[in-house]
PDB file of N, CA and C in Angstrom:
ATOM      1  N   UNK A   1       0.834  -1.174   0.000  1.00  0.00           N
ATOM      2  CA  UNK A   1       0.000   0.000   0.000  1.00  0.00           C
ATOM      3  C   UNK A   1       0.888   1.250   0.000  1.00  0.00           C
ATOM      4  N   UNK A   2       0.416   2.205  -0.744  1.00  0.00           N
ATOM      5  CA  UNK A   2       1.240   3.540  -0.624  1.00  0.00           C
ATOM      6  C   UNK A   2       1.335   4.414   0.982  1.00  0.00           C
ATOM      7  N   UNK A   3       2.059   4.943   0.913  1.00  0.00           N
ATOM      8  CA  UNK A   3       2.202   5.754   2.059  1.00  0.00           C
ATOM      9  C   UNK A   3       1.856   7.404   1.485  1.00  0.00           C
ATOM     10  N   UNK A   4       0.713   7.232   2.192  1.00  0.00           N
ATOM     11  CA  UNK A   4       0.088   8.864   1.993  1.00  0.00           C
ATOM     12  C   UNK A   4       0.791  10.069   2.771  1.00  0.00           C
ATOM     13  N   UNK A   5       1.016  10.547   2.065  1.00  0.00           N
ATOM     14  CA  UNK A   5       2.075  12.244   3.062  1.00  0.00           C
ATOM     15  C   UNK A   5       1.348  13.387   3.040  1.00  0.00           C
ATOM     16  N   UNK A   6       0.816  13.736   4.046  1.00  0.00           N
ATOM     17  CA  UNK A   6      -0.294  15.003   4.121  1.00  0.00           C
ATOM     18  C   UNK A   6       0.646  16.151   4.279  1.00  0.00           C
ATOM     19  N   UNK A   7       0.549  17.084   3.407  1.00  0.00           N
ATOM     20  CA  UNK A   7       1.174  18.379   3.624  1.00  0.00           C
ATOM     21  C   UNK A   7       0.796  19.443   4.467  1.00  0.00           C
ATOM     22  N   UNK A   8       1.270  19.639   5.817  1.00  0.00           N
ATOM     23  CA  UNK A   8       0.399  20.474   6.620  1.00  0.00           C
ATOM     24  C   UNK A   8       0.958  22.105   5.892  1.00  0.00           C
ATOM     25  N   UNK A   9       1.592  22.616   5.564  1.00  0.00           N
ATOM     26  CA  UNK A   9       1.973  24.145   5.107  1.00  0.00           C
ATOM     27  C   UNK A   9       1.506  24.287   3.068  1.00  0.00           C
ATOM     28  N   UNK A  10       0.961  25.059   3.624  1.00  0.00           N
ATOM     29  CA  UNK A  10       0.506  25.802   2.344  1.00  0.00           C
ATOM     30  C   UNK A  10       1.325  27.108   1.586  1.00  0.00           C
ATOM     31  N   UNK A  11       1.995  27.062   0.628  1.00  0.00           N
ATOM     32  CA  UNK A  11       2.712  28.738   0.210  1.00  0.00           C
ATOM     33  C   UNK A  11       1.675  29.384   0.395  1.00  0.00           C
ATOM     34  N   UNK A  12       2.001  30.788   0.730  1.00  0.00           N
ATOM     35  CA  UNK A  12       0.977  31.585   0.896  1.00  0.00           C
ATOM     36  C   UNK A  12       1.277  33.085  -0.280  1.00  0.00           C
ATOM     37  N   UNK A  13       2.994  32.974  -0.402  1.00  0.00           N
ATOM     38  CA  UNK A  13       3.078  34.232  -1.226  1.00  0.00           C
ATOM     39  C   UNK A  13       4.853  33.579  -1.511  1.00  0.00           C
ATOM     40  N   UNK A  14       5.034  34.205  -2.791  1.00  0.00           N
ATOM     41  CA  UNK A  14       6.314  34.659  -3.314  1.00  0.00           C
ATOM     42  C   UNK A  14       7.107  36.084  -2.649  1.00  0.00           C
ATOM     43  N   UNK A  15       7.805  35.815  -1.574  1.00  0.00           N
ATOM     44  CA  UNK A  15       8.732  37.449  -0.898  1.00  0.00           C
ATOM     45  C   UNK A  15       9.980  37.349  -2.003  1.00  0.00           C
ATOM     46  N   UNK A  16       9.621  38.666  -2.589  1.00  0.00           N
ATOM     47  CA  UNK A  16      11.115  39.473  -3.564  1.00  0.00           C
ATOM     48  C   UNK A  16      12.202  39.335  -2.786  1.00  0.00           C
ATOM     49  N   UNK A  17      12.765  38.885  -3.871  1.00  0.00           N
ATOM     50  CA  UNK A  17      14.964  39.230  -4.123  1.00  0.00           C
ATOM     51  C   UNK A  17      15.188  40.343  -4.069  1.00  0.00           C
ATOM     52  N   UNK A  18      15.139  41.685  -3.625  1.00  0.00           N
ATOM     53  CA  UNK A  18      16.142  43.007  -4.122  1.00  0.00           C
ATOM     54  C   UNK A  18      16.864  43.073  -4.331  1.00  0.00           C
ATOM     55  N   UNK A  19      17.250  43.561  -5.485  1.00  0.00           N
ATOM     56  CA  UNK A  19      18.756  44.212  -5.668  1.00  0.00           C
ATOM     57  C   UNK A  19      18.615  45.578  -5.805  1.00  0.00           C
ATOM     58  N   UNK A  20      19.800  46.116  -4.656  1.00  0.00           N
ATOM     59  CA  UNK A  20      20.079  47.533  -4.210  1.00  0.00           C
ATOM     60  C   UNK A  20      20.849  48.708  -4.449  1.00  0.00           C
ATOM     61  N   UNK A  21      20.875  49.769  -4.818  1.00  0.00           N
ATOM     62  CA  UNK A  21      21.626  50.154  -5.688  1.00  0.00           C
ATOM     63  C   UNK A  21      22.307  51.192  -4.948  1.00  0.00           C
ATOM     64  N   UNK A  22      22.220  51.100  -3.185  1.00  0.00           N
ATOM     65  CA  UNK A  22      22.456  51.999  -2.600  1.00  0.00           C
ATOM     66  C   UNK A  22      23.890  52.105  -2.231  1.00  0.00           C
ATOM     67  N   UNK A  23      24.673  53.455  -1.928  1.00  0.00           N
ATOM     68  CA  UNK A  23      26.195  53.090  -2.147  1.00  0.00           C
ATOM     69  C   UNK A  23      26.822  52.783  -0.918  1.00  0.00           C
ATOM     70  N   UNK A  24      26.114  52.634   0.424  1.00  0.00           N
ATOM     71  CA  UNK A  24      25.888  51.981   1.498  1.00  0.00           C
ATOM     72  C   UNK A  24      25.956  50.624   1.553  1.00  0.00           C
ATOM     73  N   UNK A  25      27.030  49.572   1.553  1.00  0.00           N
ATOM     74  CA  UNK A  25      26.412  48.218   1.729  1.00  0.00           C
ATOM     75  C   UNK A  25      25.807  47.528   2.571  1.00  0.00           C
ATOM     76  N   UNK A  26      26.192  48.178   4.029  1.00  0.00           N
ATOM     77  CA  UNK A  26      25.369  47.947   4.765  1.00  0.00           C
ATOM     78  C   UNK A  26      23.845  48.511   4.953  1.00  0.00           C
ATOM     79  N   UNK A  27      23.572  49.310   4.614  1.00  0.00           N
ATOM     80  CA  UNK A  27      21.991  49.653   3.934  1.00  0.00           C
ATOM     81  C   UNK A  27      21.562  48.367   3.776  1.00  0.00           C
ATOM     82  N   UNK A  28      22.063  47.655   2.481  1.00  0.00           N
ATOM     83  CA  UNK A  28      21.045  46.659   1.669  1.00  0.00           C
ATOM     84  C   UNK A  28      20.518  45.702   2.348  1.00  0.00           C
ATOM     85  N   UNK A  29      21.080  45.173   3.403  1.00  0.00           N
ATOM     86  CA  UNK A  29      20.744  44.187   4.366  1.00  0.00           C
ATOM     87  C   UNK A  29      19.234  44.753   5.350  1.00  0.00           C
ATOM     88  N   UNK A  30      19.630  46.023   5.752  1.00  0.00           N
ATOM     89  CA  UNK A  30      18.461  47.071   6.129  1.00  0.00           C
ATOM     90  C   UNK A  30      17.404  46.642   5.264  1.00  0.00           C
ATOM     91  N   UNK A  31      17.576  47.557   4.186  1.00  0.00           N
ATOM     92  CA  UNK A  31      16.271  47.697   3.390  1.00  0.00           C
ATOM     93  C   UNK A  31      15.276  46.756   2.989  1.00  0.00           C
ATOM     94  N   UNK A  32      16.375  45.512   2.633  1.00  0.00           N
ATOM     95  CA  UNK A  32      15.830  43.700   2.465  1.00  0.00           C
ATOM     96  C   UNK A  32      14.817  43.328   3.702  1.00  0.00           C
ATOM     97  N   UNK A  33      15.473  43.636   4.756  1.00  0.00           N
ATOM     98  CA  UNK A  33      14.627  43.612   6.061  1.00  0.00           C
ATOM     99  C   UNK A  33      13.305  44.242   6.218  1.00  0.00           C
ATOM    100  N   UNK A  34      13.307  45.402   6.091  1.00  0.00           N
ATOM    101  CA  UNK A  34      12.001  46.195   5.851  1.00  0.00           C
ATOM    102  C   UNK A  34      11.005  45.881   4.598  1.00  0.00           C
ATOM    103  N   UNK A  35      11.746  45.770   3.324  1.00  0.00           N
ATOM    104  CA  UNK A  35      10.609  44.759   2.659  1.00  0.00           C
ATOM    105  C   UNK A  35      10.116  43.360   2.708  1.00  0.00           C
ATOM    106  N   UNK A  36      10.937  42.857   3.090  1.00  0.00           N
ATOM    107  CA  UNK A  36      10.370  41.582   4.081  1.00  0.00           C
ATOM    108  C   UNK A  36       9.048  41.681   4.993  1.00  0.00           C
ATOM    109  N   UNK A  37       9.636  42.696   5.954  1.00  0.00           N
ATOM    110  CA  UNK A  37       8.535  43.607   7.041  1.00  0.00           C
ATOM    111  C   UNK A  37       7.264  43.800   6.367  1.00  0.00           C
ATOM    112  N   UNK A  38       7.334  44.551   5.382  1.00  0.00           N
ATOM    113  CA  UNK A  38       6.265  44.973   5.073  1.00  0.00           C
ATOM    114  C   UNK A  38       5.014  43.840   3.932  1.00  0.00           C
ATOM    115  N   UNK A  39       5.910  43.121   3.534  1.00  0.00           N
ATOM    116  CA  UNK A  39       5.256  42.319   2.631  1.00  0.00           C
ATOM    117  C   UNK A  39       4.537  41.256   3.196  1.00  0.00           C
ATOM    118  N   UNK A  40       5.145  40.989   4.785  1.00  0.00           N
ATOM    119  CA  UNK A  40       4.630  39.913   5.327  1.00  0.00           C
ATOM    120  C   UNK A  40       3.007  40.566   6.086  1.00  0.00           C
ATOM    121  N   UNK A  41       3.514  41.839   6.212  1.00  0.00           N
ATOM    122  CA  UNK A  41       2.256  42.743   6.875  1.00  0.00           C
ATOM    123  C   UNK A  41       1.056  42.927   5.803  1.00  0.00           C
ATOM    124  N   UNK A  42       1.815  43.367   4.759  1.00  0.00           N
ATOM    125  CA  UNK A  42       0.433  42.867   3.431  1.00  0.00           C
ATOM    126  C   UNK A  42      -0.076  41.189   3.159  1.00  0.00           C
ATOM    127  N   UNK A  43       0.607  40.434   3.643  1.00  0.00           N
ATOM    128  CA  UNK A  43       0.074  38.993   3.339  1.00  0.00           C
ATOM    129  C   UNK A  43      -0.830  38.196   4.508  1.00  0.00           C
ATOM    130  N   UNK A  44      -0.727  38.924   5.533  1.00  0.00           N
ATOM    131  CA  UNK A  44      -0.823  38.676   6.924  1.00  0.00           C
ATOM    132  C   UNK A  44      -2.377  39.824   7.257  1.00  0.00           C
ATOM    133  N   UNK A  45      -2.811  40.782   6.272  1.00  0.00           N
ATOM    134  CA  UNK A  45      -3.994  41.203   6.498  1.00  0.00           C
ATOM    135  C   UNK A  45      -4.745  40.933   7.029  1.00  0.00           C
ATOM    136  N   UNK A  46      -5.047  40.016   5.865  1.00  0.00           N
ATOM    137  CA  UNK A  46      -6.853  39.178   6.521  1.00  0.00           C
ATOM    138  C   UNK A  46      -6.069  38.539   7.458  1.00  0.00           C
ATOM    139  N   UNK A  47      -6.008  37.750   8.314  1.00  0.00           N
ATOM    140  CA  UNK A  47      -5.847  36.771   9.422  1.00  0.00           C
ATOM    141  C   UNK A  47      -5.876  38.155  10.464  1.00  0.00           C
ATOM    142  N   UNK A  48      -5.394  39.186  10.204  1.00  0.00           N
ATOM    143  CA  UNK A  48      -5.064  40.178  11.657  1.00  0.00           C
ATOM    144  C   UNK A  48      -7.306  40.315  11.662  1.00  0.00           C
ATOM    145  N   UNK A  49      -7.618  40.644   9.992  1.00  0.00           N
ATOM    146  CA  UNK A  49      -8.701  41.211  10.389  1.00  0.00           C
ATOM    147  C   UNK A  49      -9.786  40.305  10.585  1.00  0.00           C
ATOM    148  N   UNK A  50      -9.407  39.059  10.582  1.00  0.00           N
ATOM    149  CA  UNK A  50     -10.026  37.927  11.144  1.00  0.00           C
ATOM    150  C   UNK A  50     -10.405  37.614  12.925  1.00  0.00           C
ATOM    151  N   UNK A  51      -8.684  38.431  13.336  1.00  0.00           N
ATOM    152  CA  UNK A  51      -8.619  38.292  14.915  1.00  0.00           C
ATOM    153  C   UNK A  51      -9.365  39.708  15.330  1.00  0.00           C
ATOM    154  N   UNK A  52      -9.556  40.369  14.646  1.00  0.00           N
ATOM    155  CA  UNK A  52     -10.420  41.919  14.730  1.00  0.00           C
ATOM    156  C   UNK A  52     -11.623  41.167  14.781  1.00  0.00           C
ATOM    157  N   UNK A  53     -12.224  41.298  13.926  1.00  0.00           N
ATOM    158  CA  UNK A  53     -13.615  41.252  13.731  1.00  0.00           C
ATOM    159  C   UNK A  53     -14.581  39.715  13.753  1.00  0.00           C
ATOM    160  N   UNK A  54     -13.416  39.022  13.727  1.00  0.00           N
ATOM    161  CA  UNK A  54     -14.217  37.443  13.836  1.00  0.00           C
ATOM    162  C   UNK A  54     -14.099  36.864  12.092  1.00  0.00           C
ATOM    163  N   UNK A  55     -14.718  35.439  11.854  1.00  0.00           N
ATOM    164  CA  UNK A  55     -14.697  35.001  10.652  1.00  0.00           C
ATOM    165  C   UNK A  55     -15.652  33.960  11.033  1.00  0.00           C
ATOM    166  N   UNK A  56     -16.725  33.782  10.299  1.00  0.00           N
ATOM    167  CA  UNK A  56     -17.242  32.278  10.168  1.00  0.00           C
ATOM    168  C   UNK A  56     -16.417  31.645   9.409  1.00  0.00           C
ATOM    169  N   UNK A  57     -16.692  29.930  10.123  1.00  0.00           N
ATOM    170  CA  UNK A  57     -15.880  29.208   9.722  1.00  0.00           C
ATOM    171  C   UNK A  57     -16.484  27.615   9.888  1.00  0.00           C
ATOM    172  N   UNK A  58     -16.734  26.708   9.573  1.00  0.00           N
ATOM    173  CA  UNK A  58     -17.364  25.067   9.053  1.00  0.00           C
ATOM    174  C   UNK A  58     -16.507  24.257  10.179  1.00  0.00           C
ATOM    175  N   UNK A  59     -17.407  23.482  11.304  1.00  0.00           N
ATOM    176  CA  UNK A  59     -16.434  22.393  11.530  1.00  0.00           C
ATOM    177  C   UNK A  59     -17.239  21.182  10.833  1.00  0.00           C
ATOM    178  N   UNK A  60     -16.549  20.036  11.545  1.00  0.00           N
ATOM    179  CA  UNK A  60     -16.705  18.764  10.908  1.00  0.00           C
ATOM    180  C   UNK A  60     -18.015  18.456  10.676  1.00  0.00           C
ATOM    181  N   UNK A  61     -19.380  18.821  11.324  1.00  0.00           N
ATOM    182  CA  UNK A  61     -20.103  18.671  10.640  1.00  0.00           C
ATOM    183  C   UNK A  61     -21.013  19.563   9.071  1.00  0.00           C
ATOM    184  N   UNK A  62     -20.309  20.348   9.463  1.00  0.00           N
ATOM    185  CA  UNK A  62     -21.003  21.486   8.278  1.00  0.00           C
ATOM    186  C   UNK A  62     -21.539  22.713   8.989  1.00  0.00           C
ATOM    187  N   UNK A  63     -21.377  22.545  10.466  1.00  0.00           N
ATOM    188  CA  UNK A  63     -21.955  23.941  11.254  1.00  0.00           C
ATOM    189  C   UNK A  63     -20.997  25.028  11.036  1.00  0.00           C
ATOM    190  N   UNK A  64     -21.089  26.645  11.285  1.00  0.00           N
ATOM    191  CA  UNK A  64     -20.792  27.529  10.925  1.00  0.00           C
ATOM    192  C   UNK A  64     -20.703  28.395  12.703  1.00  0.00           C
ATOM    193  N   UNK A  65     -19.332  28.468  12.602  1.00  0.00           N
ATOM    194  CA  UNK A  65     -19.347  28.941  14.154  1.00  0.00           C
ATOM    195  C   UNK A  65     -18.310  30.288  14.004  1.00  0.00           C
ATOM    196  N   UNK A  66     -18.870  31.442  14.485  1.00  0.00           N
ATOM    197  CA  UNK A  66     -18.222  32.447  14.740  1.00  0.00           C
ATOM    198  C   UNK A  66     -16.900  32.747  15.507  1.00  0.00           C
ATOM    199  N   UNK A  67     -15.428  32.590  14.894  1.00  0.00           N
ATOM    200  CA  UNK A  67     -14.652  32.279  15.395  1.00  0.00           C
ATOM    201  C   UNK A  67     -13.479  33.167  15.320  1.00  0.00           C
ATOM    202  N   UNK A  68     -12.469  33.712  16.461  1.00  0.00           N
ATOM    203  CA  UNK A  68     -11.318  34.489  16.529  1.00  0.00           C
ATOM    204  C   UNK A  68     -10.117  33.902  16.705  1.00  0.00           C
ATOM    205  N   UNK A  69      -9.679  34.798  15.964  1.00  0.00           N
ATOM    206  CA  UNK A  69      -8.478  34.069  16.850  1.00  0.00           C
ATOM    207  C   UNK A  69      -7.288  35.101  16.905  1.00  0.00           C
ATOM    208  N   UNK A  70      -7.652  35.006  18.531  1.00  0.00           N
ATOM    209  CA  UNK A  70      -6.934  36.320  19.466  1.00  0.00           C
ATOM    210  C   UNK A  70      -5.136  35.903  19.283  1.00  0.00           C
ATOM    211  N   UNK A  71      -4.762  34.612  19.048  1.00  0.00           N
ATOM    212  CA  UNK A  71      -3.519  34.571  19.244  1.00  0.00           C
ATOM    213  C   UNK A  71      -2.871  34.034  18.204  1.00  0.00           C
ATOM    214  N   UNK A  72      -1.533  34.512  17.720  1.00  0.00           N
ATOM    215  CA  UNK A  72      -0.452  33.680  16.776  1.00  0.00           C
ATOM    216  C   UNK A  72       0.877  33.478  17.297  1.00  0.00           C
ATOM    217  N   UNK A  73       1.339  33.084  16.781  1.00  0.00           N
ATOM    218  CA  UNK A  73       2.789  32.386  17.070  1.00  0.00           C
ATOM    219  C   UNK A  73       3.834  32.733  16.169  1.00  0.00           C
ATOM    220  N   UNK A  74       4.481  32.809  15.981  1.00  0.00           N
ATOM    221  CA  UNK A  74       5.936  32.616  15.288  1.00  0.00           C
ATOM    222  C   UNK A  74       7.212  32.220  16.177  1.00  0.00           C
ATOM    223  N   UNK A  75       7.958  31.370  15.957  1.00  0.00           N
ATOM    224  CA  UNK A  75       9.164  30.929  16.877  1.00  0.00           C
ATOM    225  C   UNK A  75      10.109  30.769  15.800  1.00  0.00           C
ATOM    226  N   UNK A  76      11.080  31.951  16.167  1.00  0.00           N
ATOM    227  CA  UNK A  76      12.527  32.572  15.718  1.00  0.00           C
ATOM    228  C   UNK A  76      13.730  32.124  16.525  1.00  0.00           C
ATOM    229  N   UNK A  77      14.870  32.315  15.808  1.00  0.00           N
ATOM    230  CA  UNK A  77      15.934  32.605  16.487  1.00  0.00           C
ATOM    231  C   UNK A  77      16.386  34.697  16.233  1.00  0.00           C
ATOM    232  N   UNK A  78      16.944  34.402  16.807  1.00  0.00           N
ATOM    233  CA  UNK A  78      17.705  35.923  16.894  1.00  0.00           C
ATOM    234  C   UNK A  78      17.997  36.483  15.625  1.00  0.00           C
ATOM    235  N   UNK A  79      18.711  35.855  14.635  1.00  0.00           N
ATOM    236  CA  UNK A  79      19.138  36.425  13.439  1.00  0.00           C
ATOM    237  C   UNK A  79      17.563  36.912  12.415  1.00  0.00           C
ATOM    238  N   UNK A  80      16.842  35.890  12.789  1.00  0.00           N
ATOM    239  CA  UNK A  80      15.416  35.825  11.812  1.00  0.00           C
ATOM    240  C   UNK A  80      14.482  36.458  12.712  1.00  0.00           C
ATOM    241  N   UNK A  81      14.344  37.111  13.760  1.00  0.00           N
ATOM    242  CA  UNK A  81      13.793  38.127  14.610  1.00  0.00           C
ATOM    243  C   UNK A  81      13.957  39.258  14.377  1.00  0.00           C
ATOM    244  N   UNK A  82      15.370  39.735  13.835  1.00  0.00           N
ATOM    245  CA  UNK A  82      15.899  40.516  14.060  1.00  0.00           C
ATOM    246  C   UNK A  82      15.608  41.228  12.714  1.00  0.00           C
ATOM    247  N   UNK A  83      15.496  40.317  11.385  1.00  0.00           N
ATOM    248  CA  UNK A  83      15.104  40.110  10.034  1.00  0.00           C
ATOM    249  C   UNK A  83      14.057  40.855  10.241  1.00  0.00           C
ATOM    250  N   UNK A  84      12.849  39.692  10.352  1.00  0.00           N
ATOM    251  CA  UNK A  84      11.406  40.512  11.019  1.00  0.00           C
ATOM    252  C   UNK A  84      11.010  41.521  11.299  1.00  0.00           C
ATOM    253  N   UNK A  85      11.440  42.111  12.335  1.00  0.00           N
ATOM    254  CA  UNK A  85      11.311  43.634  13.177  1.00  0.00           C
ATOM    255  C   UNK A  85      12.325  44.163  12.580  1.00  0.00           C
ATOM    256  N   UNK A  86      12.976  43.822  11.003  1.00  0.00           N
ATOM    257  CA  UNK A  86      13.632  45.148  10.773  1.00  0.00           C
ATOM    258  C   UNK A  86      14.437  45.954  11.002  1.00  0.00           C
ATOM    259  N   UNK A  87      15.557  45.382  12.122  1.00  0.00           N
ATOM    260  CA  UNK A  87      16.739  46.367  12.982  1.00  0.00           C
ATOM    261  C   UNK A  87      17.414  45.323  12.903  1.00  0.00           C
ATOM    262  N   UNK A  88      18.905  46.022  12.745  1.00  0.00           N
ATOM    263  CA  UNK A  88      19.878  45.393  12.585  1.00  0.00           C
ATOM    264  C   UNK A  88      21.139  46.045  13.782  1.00  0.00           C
ATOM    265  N   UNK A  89      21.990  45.170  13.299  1.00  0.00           N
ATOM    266  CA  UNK A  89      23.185  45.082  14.940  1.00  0.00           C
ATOM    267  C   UNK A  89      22.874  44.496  15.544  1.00  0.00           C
ATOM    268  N   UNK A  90      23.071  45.208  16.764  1.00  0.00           N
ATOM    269  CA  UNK A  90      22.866  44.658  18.062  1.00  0.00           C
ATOM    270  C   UNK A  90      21.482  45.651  18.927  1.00  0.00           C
ATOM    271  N   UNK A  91      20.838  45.978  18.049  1.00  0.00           N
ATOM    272  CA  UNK A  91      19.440  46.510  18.381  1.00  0.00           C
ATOM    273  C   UNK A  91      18.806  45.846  19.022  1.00  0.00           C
ATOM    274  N   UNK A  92      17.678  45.591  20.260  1.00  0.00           N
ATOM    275  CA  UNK A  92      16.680  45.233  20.765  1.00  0.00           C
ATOM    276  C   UNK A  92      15.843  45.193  19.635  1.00  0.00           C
ATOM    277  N   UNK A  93      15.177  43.652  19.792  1.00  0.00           N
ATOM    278  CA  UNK A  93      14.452  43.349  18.872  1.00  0.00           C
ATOM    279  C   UNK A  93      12.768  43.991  19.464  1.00  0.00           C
ATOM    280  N   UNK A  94      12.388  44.188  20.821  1.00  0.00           N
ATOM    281  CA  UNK A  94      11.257  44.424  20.833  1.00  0.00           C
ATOM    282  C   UNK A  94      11.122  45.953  21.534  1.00  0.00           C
ATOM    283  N   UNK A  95      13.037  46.580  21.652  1.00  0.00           N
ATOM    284  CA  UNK A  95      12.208  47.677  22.249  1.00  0.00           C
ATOM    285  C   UNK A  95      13.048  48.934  21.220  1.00  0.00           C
ATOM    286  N   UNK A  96      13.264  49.990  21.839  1.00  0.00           N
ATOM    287  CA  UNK A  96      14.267  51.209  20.972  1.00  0.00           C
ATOM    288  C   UNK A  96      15.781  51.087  21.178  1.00  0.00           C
ATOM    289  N   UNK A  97      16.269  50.192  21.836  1.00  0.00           N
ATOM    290  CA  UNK A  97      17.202  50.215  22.666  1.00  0.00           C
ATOM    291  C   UNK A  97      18.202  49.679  21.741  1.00  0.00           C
ATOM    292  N   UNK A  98      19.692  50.305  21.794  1.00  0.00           N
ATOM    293  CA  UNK A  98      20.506  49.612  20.950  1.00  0.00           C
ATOM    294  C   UNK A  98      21.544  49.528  22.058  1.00  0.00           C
ATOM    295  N   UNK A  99      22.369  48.544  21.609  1.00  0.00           N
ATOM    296  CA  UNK A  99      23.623  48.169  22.561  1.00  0.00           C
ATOM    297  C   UNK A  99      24.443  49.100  23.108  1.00  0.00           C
ATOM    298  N   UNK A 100      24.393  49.899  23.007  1.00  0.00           N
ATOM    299  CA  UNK A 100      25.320  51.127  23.915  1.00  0.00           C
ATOM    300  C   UNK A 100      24.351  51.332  25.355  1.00  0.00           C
ATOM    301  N   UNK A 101      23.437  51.145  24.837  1.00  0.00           N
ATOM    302  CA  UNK A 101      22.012  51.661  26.521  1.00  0.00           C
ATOM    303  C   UNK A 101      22.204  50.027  27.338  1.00  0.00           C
ATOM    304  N   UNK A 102      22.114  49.082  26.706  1.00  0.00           N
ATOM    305  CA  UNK A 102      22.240  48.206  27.390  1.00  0.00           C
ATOM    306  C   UNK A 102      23.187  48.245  28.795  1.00  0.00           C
ATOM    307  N   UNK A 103      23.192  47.430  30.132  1.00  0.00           N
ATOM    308  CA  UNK A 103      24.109  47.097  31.213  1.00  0.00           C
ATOM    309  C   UNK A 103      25.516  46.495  30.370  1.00  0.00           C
ATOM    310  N   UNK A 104      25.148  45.403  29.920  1.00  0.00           N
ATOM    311  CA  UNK A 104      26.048  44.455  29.540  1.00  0.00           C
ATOM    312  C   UNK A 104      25.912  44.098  27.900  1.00  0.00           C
ATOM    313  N   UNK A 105      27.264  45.059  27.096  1.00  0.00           N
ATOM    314  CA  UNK A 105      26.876  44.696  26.107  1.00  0.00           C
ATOM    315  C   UNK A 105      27.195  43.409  25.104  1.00  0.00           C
ATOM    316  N   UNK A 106      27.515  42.475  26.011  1.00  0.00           N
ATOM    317  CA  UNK A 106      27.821  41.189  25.800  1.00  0.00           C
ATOM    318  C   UNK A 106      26.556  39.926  26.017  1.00  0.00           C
TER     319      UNK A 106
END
Protein backbone atom coordinates (compact mmCIF):
# COMPACT_ATOMS: atom_id res chain seq x y z
CA UNK A 1 0.00 0.00 0.00
CA UNK A 2 1.24 3.54 -0.62
CA UNK A 3 2.20 5.75 2.06
CA UNK A 4 0.09 8.86 1.99
CA UNK A 5 2.07 12.24 3.06
CA UNK A 6 -0.29 15.00 4.12
CA UNK A 7 1.17 18.38 3.62
CA UNK A 8 0.40 20.47 6.62
CA UNK A 9 1.97 24.14 5.11
CA UNK A 10 0.51 25.80 2.34
CA UNK A 11 2.71 28.74 0.21
CA UNK A 12 0.98 31.58 0.90
CA UNK A 13 3.08 34.23 -1.23
CA UNK A 14 6.31 34.66 -3.31
CA UNK A 15 8.73 37.45 -0.90
CA UNK A 16 11.11 39.47 -3.56
CA UNK A 17 14.96 39.23 -4.12
CA UNK A 18 16.14 43.01 -4.12
CA UNK A 19 18.76 44.21 -5.67
CA UNK A 20 20.08 47.53 -4.21
CA UNK A 21 21.63 50.15 -5.69
CA UNK A 22 22.46 52.00 -2.60
CA UNK A 23 26.20 53.09 -2.15
CA UNK A 24 25.89 51.98 1.50
CA UNK A 25 26.41 48.22 1.73
CA UNK A 26 25.37 47.95 4.76
CA UNK A 27 21.99 49.65 3.93
CA UNK A 28 21.05 46.66 1.67
CA UNK A 29 20.74 44.19 4.37
CA UNK A 30 18.46 47.07 6.13
CA UNK A 31 16.27 47.70 3.39
CA UNK A 32 15.83 43.70 2.46
CA UNK A 33 14.63 43.61 6.06
CA UNK A 34 12.00 46.20 5.85
CA UNK A 35 10.61 44.76 2.66
CA UNK A 36 10.37 41.58 4.08
CA UNK A 37 8.54 43.61 7.04
CA UNK A 38 6.27 44.97 5.07
CA UNK A 39 5.26 42.32 2.63
CA UNK A 40 4.63 39.91 5.33
CA UNK A 41 2.26 42.74 6.88
CA UNK A 42 0.43 42.87 3.43
CA UNK A 43 0.07 38.99 3.34
CA UNK A 44 -0.82 38.68 6.92
CA UNK A 45 -3.99 41.20 6.50
CA UNK A 46 -6.85 39.18 6.52
CA UNK A 47 -5.85 36.77 9.42
CA UNK A 48 -5.06 40.18 11.66
CA UNK A 49 -8.70 41.21 10.39
CA UNK A 50 -10.03 37.93 11.14
CA UNK A 51 -8.62 38.29 14.92
CA UNK A 52 -10.42 41.92 14.73
CA UNK A 53 -13.62 41.25 13.73
CA UNK A 54 -14.22 37.44 13.84
CA UNK A 55 -14.70 35.00 10.65
CA UNK A 56 -17.24 32.28 10.17
CA UNK A 57 -15.88 29.21 9.72
CA UNK A 58 -17.36 25.07 9.05
CA UNK A 59 -16.43 22.39 11.53
CA UNK A 60 -16.70 18.76 10.91
CA UNK A 61 -20.10 18.67 10.64
CA UNK A 62 -21.00 21.49 8.28
CA UNK A 63 -21.96 23.94 11.25
CA UNK A 64 -20.79 27.53 10.92
CA UNK A 65 -19.35 28.94 14.15
CA UNK A 66 -18.22 32.45 14.74
CA UNK A 67 -14.65 32.28 15.40
CA UNK A 68 -11.32 34.49 16.53
CA UNK A 69 -8.48 34.07 16.85
CA UNK A 70 -6.93 36.32 19.47
CA UNK A 71 -3.52 34.57 19.24
CA UNK A 72 -0.45 33.68 16.78
CA UNK A 73 2.79 32.39 17.07
CA UNK A 74 5.94 32.62 15.29
CA UNK A 75 9.16 30.93 16.88
CA UNK A 76 12.53 32.57 15.72
CA UNK A 77 15.93 32.60 16.49
CA UNK A 78 17.70 35.92 16.89
CA UNK A 79 19.14 36.43 13.44
CA UNK A 80 15.42 35.83 11.81
CA UNK A 81 13.79 38.13 14.61
CA UNK A 82 15.90 40.52 14.06
CA UNK A 83 15.10 40.11 10.03
CA UNK A 84 11.41 40.51 11.02
CA UNK A 85 11.31 43.63 13.18
CA UNK A 86 13.63 45.15 10.77
CA UNK A 87 16.74 46.37 12.98
CA UNK A 88 19.88 45.39 12.58
CA UNK A 89 23.18 45.08 14.94
CA UNK A 90 22.87 44.66 18.06
CA UNK A 91 19.44 46.51 18.38
CA UNK A 92 16.68 45.23 20.76
CA UNK A 93 14.45 43.35 18.87
CA UNK A 94 11.26 44.42 20.83
CA UNK A 95 12.21 47.68 22.25
CA UNK A 96 14.27 51.21 20.97
CA UNK A 97 17.20 50.22 22.67
CA UNK A 98 20.51 49.61 20.95
CA UNK A 99 23.62 48.17 22.56
CA UNK A 100 25.32 51.13 23.92
CA UNK A 101 22.01 51.66 26.52
CA UNK A 102 22.24 48.21 27.39
CA UNK A 103 24.11 47.10 31.21
CA UNK A 104 26.05 44.46 29.54
CA UNK A 105 26.88 44.70 26.11
CA UNK A 106 27.82 41.19 25.80
Amino acid sequence: MPKIVIQPFMLATLLPIPKFMHKNKHMHGLFEDRLIHECLDIILEPIKQAAKFGIMLPDSLGHMWYCFMPIAGYITDTPKAAMLAAVGGKTSLITMAMYKQFRDPF
